[in-house]
Protein backbone atom coordinates (compact mmCIF):
# COMPACT_ATOMS: atom_id res chain seq x y z
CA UNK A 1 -47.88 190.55 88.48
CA UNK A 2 -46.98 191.59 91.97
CA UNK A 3 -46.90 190.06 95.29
CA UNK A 4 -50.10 191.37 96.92
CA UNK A 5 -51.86 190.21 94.04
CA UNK A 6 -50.23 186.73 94.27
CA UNK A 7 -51.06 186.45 98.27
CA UNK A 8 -54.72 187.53 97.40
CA UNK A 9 -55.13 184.56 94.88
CA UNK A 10 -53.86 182.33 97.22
CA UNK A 11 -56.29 183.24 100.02
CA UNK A 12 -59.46 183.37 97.84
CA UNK A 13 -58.06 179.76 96.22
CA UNK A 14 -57.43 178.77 99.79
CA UNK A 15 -60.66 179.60 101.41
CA UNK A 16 -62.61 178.36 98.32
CA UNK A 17 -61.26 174.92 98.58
CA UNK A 18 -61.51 174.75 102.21
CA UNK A 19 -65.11 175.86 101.96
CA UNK A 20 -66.18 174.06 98.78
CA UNK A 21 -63.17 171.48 98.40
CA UNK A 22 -63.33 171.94 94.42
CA UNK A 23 -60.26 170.43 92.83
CA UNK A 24 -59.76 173.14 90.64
CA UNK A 25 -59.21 175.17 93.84
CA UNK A 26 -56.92 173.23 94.86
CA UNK A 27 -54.70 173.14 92.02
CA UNK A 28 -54.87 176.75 91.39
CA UNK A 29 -53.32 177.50 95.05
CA UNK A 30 -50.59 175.38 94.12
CA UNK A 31 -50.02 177.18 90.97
CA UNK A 32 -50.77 180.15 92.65
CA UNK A 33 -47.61 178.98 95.32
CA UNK A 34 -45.49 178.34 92.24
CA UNK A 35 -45.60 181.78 91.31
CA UNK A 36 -44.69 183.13 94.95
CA UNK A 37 -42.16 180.73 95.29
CA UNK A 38 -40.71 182.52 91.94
CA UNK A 39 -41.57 185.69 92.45
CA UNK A 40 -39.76 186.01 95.85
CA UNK A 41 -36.85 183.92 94.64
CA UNK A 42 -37.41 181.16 97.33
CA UNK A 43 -35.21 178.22 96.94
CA UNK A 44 -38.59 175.58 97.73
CA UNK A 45 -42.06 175.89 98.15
CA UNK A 46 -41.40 175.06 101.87
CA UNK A 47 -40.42 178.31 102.12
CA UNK A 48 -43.34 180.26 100.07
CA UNK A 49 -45.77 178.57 102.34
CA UNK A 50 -44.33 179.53 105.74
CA UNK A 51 -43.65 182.94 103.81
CA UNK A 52 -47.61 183.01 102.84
CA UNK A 53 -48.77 181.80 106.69
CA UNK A 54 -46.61 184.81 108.42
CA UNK A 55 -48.33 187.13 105.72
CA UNK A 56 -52.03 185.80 106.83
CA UNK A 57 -51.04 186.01 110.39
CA UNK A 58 -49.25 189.27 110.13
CA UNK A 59 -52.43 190.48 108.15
CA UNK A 60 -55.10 189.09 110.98
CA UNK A 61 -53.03 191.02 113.94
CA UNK A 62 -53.91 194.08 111.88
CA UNK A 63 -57.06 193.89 111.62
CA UNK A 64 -57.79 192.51 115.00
């Protein structure tokens, strides 16, 4: 599994639960964090989530 796939589950989680606010959603982004937390070898998930936000905002400058 590798990361881009990771950040891509954790937007269309993300969106979904905003959108829909299904549970399941909502737990599967923070699976989904679990495994970019451990992936990237971050010491908490504090750090996968501002890790995640400068990838979305990185991402939306590009395609601005």
């Amino acid at each position: 599994m590798n990361e881009e796939f990771i950040l891509n589950m954790l937007t269309l989680h993300g969106i979904n639960y905003n959108k829909y606010g299904n549970e399941q959603d909502k737990q599967a982004f923070t699976n989904w964090m679990n495994k970019l937390q451990h992936h990237k070898n971050f010491s908490n998930l504090e750090e996968a989530c501002n890790y995640f936000i400068a990838w979305g905002e990185r991402d939306e400058k590009l395609s601005a």
